[in-house]
PDB file of N, CA and C in Angstrom:
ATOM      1  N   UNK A   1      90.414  59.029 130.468  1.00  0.00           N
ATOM      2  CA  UNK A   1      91.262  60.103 130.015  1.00  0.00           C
ATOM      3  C   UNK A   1      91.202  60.163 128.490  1.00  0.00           C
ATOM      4  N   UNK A   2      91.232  61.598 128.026  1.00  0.00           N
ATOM      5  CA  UNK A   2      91.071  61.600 126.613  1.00  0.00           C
ATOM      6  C   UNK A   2      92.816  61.476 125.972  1.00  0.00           C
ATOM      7  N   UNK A   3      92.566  61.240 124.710  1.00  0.00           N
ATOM      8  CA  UNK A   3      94.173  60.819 124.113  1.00  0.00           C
ATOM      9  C   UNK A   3      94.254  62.242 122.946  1.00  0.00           C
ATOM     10  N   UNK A   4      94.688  63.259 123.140  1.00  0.00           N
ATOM     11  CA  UNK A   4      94.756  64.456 122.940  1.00  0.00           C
ATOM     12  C   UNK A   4      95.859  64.543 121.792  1.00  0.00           C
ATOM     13  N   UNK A   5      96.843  63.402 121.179  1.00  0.00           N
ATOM     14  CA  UNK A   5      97.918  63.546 120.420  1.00  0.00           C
ATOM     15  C   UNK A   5      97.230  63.955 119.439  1.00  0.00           C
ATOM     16  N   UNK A   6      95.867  62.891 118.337  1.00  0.00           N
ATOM     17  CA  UNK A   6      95.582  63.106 117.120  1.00  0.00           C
ATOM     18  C   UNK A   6      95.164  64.421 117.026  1.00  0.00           C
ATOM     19  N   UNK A   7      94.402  65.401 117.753  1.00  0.00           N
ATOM     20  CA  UNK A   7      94.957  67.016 117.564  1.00  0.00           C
ATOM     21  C   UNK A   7      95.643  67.483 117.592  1.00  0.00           C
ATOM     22  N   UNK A   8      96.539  67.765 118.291  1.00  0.00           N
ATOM     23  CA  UNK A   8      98.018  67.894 118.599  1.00  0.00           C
ATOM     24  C   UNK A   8      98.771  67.747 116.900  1.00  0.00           C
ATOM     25  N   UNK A   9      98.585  66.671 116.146  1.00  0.00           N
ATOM     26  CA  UNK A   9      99.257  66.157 115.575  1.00  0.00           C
ATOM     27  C   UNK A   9      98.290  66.730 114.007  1.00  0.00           C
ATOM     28  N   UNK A  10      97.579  67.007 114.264  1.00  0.00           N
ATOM     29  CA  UNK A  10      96.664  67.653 113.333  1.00  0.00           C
ATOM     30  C   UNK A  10      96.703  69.221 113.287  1.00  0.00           C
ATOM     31  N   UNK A  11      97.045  69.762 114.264  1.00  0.00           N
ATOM     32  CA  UNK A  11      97.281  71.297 114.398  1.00  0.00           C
ATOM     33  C   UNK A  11      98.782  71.290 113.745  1.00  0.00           C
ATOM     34  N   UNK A  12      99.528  70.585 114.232  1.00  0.00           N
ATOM     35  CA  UNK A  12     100.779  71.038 113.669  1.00  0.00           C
ATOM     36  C   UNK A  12     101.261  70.927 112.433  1.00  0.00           C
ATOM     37  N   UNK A  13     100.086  69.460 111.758  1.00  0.00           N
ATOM     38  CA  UNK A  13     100.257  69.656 110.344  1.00  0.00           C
ATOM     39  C   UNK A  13      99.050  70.744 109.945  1.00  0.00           C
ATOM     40  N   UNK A  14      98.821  71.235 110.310  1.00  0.00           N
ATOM     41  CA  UNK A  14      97.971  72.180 109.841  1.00  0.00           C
ATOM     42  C   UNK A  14      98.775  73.723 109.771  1.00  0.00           C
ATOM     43  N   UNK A  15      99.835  74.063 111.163  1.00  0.00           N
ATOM     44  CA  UNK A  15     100.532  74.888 110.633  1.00  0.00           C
ATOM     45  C   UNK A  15     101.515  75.074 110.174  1.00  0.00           C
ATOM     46  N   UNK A  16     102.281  73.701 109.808  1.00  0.00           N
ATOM     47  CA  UNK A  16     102.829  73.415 108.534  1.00  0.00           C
ATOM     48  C   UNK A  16     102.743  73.885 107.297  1.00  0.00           C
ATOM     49  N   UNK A  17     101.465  72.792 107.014  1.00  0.00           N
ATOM     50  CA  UNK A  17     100.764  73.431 106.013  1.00  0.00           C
ATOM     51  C   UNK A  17     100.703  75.039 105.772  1.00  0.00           C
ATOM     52  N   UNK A  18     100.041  75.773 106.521  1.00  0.00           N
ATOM     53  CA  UNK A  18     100.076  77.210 106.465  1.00  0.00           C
ATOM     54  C   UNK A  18     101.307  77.973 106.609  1.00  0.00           C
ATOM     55  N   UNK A  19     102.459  77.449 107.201  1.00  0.00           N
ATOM     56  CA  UNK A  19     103.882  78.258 106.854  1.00  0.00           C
ATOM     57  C   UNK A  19     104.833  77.509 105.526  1.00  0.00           C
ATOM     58  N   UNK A  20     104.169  76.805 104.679  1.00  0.00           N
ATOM     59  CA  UNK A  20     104.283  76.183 103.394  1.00  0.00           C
ATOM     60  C   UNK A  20     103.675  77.219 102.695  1.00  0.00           C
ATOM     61  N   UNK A  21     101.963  76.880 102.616  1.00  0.00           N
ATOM     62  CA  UNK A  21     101.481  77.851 101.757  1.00  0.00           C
ATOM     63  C   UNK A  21     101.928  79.374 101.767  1.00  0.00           C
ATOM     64  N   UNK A  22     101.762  79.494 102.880  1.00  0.00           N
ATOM     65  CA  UNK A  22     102.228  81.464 103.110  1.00  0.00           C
ATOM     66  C   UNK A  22     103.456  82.180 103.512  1.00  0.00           C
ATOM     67  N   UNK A  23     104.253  81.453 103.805  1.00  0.00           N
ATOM     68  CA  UNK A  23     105.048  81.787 104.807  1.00  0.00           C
ATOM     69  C   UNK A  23     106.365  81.973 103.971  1.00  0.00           C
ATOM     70  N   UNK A  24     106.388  80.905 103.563  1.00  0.00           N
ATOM     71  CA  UNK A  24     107.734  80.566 102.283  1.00  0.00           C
ATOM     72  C   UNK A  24     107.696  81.263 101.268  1.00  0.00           C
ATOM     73  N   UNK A  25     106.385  81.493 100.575  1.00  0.00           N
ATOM     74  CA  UNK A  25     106.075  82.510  98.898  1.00  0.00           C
ATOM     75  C   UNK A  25     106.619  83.533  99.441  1.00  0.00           C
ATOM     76  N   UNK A  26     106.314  84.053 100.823  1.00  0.00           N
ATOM     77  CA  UNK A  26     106.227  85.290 101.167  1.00  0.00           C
ATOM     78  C   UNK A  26     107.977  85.527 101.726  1.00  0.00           C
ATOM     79  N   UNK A  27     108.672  85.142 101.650  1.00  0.00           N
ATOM     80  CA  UNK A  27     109.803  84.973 102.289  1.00  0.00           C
ATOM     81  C   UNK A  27     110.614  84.730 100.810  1.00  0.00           C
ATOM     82  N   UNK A  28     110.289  84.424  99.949  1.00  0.00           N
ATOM     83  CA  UNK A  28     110.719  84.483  98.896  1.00  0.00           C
ATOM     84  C   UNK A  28     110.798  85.439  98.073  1.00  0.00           C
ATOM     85  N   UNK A  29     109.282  86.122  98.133  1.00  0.00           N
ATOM     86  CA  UNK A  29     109.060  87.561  97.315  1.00  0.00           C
ATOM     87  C   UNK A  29     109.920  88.369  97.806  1.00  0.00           C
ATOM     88  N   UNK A  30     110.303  88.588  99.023  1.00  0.00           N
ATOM     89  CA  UNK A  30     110.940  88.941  99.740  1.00  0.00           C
ATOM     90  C   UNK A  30     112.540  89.796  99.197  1.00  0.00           C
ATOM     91  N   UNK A  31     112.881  88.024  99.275  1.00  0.00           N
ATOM     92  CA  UNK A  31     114.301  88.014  98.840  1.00  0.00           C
ATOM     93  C   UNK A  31     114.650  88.799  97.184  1.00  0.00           C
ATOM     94  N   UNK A  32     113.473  87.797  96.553  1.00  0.00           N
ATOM     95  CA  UNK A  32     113.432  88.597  95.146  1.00  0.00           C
ATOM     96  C   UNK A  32     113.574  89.782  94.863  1.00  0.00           C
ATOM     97  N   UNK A  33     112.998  91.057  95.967  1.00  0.00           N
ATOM     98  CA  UNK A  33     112.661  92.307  95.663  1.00  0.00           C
ATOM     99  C   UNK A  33     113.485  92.976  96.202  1.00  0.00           C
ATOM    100  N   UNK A  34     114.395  92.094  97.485  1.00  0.00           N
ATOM    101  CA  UNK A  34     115.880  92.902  97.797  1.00  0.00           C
ATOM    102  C   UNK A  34     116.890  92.668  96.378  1.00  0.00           C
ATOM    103  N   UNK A  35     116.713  91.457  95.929  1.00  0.00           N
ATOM    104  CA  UNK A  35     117.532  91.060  94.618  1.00  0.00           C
ATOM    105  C   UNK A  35     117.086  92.170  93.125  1.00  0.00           C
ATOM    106  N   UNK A  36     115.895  92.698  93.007  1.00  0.00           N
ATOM    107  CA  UNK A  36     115.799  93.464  92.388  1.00  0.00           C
ATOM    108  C   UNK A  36     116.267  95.294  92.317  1.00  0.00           C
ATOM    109  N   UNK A  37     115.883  95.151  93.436  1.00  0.00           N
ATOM    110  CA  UNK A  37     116.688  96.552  94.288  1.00  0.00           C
ATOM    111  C   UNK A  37     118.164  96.552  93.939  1.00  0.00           C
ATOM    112  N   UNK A  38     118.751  95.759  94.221  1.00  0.00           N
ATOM    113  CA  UNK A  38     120.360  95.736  94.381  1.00  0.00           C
ATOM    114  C   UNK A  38     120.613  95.527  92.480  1.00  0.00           C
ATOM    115  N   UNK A  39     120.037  94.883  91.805  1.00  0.00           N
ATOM    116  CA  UNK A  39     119.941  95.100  90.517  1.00  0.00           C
ATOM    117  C   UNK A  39     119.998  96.499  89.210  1.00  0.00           C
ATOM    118  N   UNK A  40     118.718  96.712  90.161  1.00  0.00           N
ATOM    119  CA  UNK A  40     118.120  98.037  89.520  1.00  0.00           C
ATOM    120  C   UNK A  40     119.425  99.395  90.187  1.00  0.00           C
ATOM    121  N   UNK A  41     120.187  99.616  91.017  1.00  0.00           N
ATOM    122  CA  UNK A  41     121.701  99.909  91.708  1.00  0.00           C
ATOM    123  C   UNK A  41     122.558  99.514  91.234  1.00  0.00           C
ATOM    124  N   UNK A  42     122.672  98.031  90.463  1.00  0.00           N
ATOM    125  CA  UNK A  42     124.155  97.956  90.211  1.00  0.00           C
ATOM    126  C   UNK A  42     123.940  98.484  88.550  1.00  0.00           C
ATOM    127  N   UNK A  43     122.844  98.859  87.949  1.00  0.00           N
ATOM    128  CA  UNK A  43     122.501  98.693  86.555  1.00  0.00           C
ATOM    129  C   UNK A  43     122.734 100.623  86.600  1.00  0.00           C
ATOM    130  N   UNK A  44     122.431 101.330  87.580  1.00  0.00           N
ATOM    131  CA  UNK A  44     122.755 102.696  87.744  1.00  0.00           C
ATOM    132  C   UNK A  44     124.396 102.634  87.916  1.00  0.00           C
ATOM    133  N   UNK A  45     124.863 102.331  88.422  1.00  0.00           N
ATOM    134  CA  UNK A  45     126.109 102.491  88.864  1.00  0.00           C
ATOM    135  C   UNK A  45     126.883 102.226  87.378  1.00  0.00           C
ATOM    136  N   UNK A  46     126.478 101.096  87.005  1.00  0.00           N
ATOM    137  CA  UNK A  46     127.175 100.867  85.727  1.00  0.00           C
ATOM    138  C   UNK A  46     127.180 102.159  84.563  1.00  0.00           C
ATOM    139  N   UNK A  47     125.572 102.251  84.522  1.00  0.00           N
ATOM    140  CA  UNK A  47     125.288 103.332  83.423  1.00  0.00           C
ATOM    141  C   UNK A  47     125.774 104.542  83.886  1.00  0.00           C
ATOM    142  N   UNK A  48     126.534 105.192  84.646  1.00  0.00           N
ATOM    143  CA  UNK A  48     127.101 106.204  84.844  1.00  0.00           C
ATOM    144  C   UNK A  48     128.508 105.815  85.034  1.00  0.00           C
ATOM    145  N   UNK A  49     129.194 104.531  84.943  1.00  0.00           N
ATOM    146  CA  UNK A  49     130.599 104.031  84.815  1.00  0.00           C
ATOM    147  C   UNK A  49     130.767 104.429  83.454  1.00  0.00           C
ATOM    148  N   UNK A  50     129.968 103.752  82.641  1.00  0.00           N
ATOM    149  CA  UNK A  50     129.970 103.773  80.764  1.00  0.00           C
ATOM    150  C   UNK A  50     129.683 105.013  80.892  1.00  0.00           C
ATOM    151  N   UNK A  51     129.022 105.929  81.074  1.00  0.00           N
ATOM    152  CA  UNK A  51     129.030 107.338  80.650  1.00  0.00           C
ATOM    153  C   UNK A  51     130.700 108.199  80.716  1.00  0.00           C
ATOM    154  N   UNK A  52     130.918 107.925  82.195  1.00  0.00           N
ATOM    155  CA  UNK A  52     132.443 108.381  82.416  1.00  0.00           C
ATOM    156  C   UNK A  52     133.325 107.736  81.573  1.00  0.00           C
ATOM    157  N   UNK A  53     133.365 106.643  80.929  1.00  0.00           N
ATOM    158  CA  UNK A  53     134.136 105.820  80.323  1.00  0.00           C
ATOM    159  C   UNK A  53     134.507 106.043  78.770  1.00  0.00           C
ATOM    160  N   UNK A  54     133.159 106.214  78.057  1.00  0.00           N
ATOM    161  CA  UNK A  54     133.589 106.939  76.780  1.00  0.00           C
ATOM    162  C   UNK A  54     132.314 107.941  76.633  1.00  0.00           C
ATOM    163  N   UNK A  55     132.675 108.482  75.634  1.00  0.00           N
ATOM    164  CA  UNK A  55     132.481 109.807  75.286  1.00  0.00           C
ATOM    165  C   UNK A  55     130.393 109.757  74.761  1.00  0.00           C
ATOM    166  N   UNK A  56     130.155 111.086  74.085  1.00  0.00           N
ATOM    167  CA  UNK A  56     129.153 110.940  73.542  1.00  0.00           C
ATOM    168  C   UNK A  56     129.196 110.284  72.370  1.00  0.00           C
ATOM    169  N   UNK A  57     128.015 110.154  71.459  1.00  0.00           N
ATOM    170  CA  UNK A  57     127.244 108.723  70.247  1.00  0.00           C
ATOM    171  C   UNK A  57     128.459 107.603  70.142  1.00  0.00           C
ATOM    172  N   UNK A  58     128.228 106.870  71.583  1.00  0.00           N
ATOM    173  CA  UNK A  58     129.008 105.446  71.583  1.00  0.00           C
ATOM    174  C   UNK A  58     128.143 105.178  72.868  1.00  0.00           C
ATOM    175  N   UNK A  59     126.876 105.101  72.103  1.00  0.00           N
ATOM    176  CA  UNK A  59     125.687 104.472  72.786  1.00  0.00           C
ATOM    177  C   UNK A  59     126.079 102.435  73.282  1.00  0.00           C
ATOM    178  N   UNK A  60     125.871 102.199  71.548  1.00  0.00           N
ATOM    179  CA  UNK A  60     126.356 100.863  71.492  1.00  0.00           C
ATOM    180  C   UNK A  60     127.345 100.359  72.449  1.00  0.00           C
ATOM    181  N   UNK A  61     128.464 100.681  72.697  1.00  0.00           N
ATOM    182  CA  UNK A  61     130.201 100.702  73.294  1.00  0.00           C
ATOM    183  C   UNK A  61     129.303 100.683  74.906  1.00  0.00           C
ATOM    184  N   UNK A  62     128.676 101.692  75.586  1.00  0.00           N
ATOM    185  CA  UNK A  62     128.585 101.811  76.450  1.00  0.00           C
ATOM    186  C   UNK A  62     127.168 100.567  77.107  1.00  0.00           C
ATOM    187  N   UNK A  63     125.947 100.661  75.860  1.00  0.00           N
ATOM    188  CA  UNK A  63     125.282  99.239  76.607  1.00  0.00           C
ATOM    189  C   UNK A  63     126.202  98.111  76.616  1.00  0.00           C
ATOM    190  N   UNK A  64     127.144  97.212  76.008  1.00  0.00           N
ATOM    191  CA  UNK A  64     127.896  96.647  76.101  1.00  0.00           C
ATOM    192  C   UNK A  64     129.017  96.616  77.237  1.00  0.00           C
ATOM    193  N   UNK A  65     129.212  97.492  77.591  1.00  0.00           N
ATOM    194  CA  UNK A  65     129.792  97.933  78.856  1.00  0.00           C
ATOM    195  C   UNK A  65     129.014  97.250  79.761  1.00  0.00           C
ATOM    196  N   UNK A  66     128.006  97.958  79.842  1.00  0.00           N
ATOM    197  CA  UNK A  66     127.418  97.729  81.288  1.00  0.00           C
ATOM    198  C   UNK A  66     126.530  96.053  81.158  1.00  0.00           C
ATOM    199  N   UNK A  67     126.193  95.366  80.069  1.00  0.00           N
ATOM    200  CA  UNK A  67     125.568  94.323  79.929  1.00  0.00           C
ATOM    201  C   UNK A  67     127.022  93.613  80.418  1.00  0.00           C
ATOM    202  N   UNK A  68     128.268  93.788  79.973  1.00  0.00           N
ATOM    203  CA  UNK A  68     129.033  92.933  80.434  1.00  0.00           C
ATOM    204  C   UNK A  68     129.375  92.881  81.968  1.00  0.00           C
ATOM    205  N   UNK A  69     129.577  94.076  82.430  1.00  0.00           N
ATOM    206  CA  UNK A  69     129.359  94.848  83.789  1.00  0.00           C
ATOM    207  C   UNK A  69     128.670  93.520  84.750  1.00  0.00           C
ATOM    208  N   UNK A  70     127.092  93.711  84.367  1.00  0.00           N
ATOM    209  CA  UNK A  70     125.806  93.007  85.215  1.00  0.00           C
ATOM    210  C   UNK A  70     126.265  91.213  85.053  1.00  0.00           C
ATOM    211  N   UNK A  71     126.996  91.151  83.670  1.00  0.00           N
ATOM    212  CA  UNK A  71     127.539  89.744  83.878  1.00  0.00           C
ATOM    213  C   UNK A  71     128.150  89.539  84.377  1.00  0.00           C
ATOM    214  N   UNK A  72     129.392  90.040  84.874  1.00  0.00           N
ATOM    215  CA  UNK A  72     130.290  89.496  85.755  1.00  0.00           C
ATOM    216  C   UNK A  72     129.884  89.658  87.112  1.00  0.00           C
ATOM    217  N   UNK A  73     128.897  90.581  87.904  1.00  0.00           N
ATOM    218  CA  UNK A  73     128.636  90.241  88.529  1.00  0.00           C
ATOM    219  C   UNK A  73     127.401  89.188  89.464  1.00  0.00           C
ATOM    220  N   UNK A  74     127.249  88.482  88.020  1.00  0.00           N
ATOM    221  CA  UNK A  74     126.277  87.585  88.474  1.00  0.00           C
ATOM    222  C   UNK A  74     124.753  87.277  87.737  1.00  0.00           C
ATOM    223  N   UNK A  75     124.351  88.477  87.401  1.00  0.00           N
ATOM    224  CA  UNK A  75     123.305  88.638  87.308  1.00  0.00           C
ATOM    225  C   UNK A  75     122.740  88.155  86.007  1.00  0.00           C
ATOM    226  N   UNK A  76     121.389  87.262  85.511  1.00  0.00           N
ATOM    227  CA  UNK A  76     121.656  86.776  84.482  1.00  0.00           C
ATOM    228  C   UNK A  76     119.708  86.722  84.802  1.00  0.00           C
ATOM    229  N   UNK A  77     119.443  87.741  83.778  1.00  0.00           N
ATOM    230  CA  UNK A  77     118.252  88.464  83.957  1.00  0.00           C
ATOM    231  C   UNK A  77     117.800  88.572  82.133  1.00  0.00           C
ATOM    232  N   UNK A  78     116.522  88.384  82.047  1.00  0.00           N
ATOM    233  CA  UNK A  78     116.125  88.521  80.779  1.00  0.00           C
ATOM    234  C   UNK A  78     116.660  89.202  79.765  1.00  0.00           C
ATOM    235  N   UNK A  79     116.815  89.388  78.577  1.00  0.00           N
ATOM    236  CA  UNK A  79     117.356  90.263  77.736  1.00  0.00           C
ATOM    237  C   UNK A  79     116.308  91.929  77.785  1.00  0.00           C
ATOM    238  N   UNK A  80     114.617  91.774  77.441  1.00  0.00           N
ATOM    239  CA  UNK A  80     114.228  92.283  77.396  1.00  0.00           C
ATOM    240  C   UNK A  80     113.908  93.004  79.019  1.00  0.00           C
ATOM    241  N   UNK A  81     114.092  92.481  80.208  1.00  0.00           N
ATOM    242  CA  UNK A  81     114.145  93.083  81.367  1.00  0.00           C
ATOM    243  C   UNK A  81     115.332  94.086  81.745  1.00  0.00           C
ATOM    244  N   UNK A  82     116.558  94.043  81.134  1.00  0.00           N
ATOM    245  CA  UNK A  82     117.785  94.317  81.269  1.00  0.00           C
ATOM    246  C   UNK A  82     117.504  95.661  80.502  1.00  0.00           C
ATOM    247  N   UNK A  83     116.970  95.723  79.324  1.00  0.00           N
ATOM    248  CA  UNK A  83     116.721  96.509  78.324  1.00  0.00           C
ATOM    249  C   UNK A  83     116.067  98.004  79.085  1.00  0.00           C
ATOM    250  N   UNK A  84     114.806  97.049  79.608  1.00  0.00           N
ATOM    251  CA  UNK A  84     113.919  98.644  80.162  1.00  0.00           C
ATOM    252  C   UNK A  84     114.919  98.947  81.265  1.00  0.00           C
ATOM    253  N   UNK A  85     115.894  98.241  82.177  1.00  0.00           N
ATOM    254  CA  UNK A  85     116.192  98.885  83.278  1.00  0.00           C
ATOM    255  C   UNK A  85     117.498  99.900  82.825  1.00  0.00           C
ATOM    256  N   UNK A  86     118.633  99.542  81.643  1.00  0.00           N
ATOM    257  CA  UNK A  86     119.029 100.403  81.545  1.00  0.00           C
ATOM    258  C   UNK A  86     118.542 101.538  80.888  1.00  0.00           C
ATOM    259  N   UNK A  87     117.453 101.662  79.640  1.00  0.00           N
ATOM    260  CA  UNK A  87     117.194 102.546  79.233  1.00  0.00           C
ATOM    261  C   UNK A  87     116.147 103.281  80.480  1.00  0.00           C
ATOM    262  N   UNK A  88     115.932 103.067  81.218  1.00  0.00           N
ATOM    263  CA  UNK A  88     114.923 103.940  82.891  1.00  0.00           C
ATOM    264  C   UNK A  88     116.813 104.489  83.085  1.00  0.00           C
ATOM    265  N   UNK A  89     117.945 103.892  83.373  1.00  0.00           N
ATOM    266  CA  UNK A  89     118.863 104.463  84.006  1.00  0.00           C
ATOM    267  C   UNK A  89     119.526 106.105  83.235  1.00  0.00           C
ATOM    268  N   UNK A  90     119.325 105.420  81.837  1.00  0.00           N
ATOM    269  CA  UNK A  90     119.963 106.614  80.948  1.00  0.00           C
ATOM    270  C   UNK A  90     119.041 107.921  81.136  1.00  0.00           C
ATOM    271  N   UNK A  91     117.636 107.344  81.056  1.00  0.00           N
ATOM    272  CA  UNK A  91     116.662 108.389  80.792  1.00  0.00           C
ATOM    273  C   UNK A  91     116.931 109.637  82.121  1.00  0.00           C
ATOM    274  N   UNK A  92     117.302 108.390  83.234  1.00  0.00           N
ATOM    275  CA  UNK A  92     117.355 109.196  84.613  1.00  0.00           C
ATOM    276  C   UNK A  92     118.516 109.857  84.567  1.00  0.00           C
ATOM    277  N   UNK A  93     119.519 109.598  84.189  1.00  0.00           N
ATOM    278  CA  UNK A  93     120.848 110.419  84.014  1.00  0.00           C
ATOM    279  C   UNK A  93     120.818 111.637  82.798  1.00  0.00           C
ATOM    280  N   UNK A  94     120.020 111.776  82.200  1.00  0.00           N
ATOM    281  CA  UNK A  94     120.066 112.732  81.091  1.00  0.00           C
ATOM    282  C   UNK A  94     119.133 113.242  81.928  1.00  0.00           C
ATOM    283  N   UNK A  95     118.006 113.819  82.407  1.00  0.00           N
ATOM    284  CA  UNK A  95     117.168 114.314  83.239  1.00  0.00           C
ATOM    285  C   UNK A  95     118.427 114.901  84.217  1.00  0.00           C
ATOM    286  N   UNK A  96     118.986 113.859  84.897  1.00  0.00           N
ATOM    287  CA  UNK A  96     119.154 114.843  85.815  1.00  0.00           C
ATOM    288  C   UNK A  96     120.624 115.857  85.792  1.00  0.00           C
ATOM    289  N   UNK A  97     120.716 115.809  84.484  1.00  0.00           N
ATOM    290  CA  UNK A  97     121.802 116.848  83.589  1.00  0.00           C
ATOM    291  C   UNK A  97     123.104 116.453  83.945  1.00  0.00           C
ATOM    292  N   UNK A  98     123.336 115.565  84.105  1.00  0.00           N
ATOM    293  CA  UNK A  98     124.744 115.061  84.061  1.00  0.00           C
ATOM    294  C   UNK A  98     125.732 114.457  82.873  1.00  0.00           C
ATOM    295  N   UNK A  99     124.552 114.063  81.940  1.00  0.00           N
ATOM    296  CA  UNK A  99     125.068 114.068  80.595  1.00  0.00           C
ATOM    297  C   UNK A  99     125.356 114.588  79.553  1.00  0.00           C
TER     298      UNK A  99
END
């Protein structure tokens, strides 16, 4: 009779291995890009809170707003990443004539 474990035992570290290498990055990117989504939403929501909040040229007043905004709820994201997403939010709110 053949002793069939050391394959057995070799396949399974083998798809181990392969739900390590692939499985996990990919389950991660994942999460990241729902976490960016919900980001790039709470960074809109804000920039149209600060718009309602004060008036026009209180640019300054209002990024401050919303940088404090994204802090309290958590989010603790590059300076220069934070930057392009609210200025994409403003750009999108003046476009779409609400300002």
């Amino acid at each position: 009779m053949i002793d069939l474990t050391p394959i057995f035992q070799a396949l399974i570290a083998l798809v181990a291995a392969l739900i390590t290498a692939f499985l996990i990055p990919y389950i991660k990117t994942k999460m990241t890009a729902e976490q960016q989504e919900n980001l790039v939403q709470w960074v809109e929501f804000a920039v149209l809170a600060a718009e309602q909040l004060y008036g026009s040229n209180m640019g300054q007043e209002k990024k401050a707003y919303v940088l404090e905004f994204l802090k309290q709820q958590g989010y603790t994201v590059d300076a220069a990443q934070l930057e392009v997403l609210i200025e994409g939010a403003v750009k999108e709110l003046l476009n779409s004539g609400e300002a």
